[in-house]
Protein backbone atom coordinates (compact mmCIF):
# COMPACT_ATOMS: atom_id res chain seq x y z
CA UNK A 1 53.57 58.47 -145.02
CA UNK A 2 54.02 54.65 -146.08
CA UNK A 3 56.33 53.81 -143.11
CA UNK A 4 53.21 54.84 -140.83
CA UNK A 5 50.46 53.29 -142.67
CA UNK A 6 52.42 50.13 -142.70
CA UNK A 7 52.76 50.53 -138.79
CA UNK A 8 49.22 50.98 -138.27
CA UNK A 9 48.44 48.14 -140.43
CA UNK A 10 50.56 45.69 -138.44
CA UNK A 11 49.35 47.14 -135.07
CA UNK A 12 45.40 46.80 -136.05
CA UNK A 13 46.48 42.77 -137.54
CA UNK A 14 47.63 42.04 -133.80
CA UNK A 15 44.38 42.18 -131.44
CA UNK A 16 43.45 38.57 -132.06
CA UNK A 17 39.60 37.89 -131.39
CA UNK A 18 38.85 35.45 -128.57
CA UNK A 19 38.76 31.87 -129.80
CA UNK A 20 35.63 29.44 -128.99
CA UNK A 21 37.54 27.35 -126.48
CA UNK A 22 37.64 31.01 -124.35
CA UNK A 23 34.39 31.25 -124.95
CA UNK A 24 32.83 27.73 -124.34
CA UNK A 25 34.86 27.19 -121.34
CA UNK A 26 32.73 29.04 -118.44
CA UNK A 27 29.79 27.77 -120.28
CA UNK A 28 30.57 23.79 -119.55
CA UNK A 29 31.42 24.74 -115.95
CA UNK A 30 28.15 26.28 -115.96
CA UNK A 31 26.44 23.40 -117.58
CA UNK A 32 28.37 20.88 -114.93
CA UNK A 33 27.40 23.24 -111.74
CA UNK A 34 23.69 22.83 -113.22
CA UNK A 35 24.00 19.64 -113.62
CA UNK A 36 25.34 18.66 -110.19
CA UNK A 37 23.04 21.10 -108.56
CA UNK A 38 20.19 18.75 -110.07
CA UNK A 39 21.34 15.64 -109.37
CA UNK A 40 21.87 16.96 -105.55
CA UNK A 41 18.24 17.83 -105.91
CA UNK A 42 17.38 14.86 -106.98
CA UNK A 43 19.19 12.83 -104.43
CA UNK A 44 17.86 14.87 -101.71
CA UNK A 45 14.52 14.67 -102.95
CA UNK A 46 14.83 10.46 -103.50
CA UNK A 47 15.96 10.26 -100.41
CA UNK A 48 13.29 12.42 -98.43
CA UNK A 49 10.26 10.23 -100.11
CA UNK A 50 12.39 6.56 -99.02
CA UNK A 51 12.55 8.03 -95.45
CA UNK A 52 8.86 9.10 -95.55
CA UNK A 53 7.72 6.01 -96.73
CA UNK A 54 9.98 3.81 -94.53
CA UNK A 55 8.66 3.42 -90.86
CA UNK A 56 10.76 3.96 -87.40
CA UNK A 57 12.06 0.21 -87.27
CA UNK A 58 14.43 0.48 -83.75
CA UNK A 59 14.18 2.09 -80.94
CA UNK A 60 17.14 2.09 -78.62
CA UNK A 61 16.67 2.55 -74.88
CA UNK A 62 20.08 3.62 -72.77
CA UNK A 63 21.73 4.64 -69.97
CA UNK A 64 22.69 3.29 -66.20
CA UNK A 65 19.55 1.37 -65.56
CA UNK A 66 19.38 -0.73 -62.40
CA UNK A 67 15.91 -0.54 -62.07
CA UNK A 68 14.31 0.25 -65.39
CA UNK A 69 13.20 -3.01 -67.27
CA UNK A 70 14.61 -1.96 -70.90
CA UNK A 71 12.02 -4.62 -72.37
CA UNK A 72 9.04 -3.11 -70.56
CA UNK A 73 9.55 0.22 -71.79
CA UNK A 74 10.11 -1.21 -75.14
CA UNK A 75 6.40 -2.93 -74.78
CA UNK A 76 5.09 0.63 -73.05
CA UNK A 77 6.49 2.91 -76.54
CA UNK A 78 4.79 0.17 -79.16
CA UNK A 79 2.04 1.72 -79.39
CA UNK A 80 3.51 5.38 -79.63
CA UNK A 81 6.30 5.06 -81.67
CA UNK A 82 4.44 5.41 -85.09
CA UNK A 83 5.55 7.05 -88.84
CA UNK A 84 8.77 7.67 -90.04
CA UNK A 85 11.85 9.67 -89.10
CA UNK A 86 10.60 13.18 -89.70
CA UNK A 87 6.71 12.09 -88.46
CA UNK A 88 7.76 10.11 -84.94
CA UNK A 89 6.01 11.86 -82.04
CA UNK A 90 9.13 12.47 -79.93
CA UNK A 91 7.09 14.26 -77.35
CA UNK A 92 4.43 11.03 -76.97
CA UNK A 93 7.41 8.94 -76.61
CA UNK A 94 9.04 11.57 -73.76
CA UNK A 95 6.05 10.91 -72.04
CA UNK A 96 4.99 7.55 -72.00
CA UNK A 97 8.76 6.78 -70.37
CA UNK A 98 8.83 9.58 -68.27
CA UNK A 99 5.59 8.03 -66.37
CA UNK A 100 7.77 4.97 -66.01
CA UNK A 101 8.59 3.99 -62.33
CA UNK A 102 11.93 5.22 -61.49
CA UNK A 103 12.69 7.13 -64.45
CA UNK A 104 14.01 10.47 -63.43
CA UNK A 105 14.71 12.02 -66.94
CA UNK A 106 14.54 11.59 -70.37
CA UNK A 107 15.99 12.47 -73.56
CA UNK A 108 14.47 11.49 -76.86
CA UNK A 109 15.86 11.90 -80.51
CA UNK A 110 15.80 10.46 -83.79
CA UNK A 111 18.54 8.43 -84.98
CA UNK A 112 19.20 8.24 -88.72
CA UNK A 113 17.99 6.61 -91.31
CA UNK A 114 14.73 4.58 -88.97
CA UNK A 115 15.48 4.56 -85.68
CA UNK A 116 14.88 6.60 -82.38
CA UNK A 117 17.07 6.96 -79.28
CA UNK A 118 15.82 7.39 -75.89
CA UNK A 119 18.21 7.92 -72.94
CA UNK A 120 17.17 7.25 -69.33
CA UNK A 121 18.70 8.80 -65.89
CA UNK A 122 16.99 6.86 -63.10
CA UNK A 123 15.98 7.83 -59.70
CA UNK A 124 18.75 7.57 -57.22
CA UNK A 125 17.06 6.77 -53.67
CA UNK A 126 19.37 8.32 -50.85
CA UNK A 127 16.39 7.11 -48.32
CA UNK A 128 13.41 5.04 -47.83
CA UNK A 129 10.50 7.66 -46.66
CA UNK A 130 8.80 5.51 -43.80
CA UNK A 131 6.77 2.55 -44.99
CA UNK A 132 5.44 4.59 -47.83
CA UNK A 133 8.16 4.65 -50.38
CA UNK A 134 11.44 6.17 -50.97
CA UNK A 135 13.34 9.59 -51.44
CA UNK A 136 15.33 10.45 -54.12
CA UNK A 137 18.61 12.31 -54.18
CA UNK A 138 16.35 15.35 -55.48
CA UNK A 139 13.99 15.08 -52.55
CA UNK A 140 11.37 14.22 -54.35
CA UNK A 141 8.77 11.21 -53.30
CA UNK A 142 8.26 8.07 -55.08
CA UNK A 143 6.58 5.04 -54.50
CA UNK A 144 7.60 1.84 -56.86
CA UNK A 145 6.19 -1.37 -56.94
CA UNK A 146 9.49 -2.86 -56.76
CA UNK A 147 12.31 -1.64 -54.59
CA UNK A 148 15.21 -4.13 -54.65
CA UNK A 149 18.13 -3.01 -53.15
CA UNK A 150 16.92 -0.42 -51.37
CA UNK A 151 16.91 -2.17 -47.25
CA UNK A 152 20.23 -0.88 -46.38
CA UNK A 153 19.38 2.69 -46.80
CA UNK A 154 18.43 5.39 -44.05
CA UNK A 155 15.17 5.59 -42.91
CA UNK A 156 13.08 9.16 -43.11
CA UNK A 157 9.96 9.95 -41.77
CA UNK A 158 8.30 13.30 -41.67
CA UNK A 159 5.36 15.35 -42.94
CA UNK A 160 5.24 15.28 -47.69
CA UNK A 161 5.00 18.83 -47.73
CA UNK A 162 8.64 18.67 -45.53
CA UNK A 163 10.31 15.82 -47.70
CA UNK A 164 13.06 18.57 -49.22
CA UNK A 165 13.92 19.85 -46.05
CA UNK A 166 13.93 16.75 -44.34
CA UNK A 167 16.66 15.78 -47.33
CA UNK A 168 18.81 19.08 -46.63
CA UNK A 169 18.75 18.41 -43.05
CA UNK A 170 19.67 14.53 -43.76
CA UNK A 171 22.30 15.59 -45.56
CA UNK A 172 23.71 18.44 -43.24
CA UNK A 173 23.27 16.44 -40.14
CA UNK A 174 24.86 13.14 -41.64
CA UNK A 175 27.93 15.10 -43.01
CA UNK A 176 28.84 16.05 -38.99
CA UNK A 177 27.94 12.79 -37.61
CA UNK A 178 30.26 10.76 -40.18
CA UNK A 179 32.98 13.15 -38.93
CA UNK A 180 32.78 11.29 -35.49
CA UNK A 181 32.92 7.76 -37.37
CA UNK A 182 29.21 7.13 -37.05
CA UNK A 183 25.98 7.76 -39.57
CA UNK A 184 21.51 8.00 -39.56
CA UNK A 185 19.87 5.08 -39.18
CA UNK A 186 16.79 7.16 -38.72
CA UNK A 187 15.72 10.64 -38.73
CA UNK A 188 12.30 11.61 -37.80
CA UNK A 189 10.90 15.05 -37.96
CA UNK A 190 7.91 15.82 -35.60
CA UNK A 191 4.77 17.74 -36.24
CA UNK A 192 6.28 20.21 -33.50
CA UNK A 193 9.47 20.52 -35.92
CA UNK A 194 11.84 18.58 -33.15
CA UNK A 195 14.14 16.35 -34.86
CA UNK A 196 14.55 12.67 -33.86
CA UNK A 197 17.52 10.64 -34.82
CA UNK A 198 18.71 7.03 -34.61
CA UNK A 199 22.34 6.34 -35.18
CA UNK A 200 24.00 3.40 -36.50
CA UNK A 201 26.27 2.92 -32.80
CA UNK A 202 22.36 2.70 -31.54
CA UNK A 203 22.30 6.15 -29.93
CA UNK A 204 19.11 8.09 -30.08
CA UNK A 205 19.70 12.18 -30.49
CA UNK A 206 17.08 14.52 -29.95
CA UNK A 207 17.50 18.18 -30.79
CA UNK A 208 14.81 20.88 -31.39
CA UNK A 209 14.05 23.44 -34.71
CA UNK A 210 16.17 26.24 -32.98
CA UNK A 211 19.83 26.00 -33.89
CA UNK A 212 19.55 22.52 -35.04
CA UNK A 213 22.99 22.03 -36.99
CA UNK A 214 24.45 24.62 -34.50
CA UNK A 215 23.54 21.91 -31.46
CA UNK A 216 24.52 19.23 -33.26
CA UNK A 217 27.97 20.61 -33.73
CA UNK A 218 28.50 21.17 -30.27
CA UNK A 219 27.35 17.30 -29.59
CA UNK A 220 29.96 16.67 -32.40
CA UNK A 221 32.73 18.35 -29.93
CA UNK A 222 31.57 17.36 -26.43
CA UNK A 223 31.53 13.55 -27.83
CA UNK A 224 35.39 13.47 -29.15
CA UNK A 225 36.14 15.47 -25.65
CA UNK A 226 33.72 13.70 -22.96
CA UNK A 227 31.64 11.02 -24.03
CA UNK A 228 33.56 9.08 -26.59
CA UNK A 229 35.31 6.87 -23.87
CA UNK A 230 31.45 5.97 -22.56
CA UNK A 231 29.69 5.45 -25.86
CA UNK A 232 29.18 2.32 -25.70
CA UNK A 233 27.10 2.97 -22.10
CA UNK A 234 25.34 5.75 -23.72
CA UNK A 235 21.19 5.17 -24.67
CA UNK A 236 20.26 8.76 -26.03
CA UNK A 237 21.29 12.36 -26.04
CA UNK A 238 19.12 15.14 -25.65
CA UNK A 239 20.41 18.25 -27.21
CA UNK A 240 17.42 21.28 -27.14
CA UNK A 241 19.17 22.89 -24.07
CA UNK A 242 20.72 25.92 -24.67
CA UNK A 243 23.45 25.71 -22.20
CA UNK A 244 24.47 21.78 -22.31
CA UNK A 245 23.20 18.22 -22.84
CA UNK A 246 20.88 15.49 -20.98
CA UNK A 247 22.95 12.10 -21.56
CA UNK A 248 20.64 8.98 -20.82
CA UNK A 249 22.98 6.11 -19.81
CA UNK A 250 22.56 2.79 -20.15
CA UNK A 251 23.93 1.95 -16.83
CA UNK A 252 23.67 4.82 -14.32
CA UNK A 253 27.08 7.09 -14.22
CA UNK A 254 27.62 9.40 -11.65
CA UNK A 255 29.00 12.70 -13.81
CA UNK A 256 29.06 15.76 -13.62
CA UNK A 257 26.80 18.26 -16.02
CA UNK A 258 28.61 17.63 -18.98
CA UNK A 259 28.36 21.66 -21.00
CA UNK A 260 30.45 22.46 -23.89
CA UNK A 261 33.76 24.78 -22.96
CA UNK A 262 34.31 26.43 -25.89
């Protein structure tokens, strides 16, 4: 009876209660989380009220601009470009630059702490559209007040509402011709849809709304099988027969019909 009490006795003596090191330990990491946490807070907080009371002082205009005055733009957005970084009317500012001659698109965003970016694509003019304006690689019309660089390029004419179509067929048409070593000078669509073209060798093509890229093909292959030897004698072409080709000569040539053989 001793030998157990004695047993129980030492068994009972060795559960050791927690000390206050075990104890205070998660406490401080508590404490230091809390602590953090409010100084985060605090931080954030200091920082949101500098940035509200600290006015958009840069804005940065970018991108491939040949024809877009960076300095005029930067005059146009003075009056728009008001408040701070979370207040800035990005939309005002979107805009005012998207009104701006030659300015195709626009992207606007705030750049941290005070400033706000604003990226430009300009307008890239594939054409001049008669003596009105130009044509951008979009089709669309345009007229700026200033169009250096622009007397080199390809000369469209045609009715607005056609200016898209006029680009497609620009496109389509130019795409054979530089296949035979030549390019538009002019293209002219009618009122009565016929199609008028001027070509940098100075020969004048003429094909109708019917098969149009079809016709011009076959011109493509009757000129590197026939005519190529005579361009040079050759005024215009006239391509809206179904069956062949009226060639208008410079200097009168006795030939035969010339019709494709394929």
């Amino acid at each position: 009876m001793m030998q157990a009490s004695r047993r129980t006795v030492a068994t009972e003596a060795s559960i050791a209660l927690p000390g206050w090191g075990a104890v205070l330990r998660p406490a401080s990491t508590l404490l230091l989380l809390l602590a953090a946490g409010v100084f985060f807070f605090g931080l954030v907080r200091t920082a949101q009220q500098w940035l509200v009371l600290t006015p958009i002082a840069s804005v940065q205009v970018d991108g491939a601009l040949h024809h877009v005055d960076k300095r005029a733009i930067a005059e146009r957005l003075a009056p728009v470009v008001t408040g701070n970084y979370f207040s800035v009317d990005l939309v005002a500012i979107h805009d005012v630059v998207s009104a701006t001659e030659w300015v195709d698109e626009v992207r606007v965003s705030r750049r941290w702490p005070d400033g706000v970016r604003v990226h430009i694509r300009e307008k890239q003019p594939v054409a001049r559209w008669g003596q009105q304006g130009l044509i951008s690689s979009r089709g669309e019309l345009f007229a700026p007040s200033v169009a250096e660089g622009t007397d080199g390029l390809p000369v469209l004419f045609g009715p607005a509402s056609k200016s898209m179509h006029v680009m497609e067929q620009y496109r389509a048409m130019n795409t054979i011709l530089r296949s035979l070593g030549m390019s538009i000078v002019e293209l002219e669509l009618t009122e009565r849809m016929s199609w008028f073209l001027r070509l940098d060798n100075g020969i004048r093509l003429v094909i109708d709304q019917v098969d149009t890229i079809e016709k011009l093909q076959r011109f493509a292959y009757l000129y590197e099988r026939q005519l190529k030897p005579d361009a040079g004698n050759i005024a215009s072409i006239d391509l809206r027969y179904r069956n062949g080709v009226a060639v208008g000569w410079k200097v009168q040539k006795n030939m035969k019909n010339i019709t494709p053989s394929v």
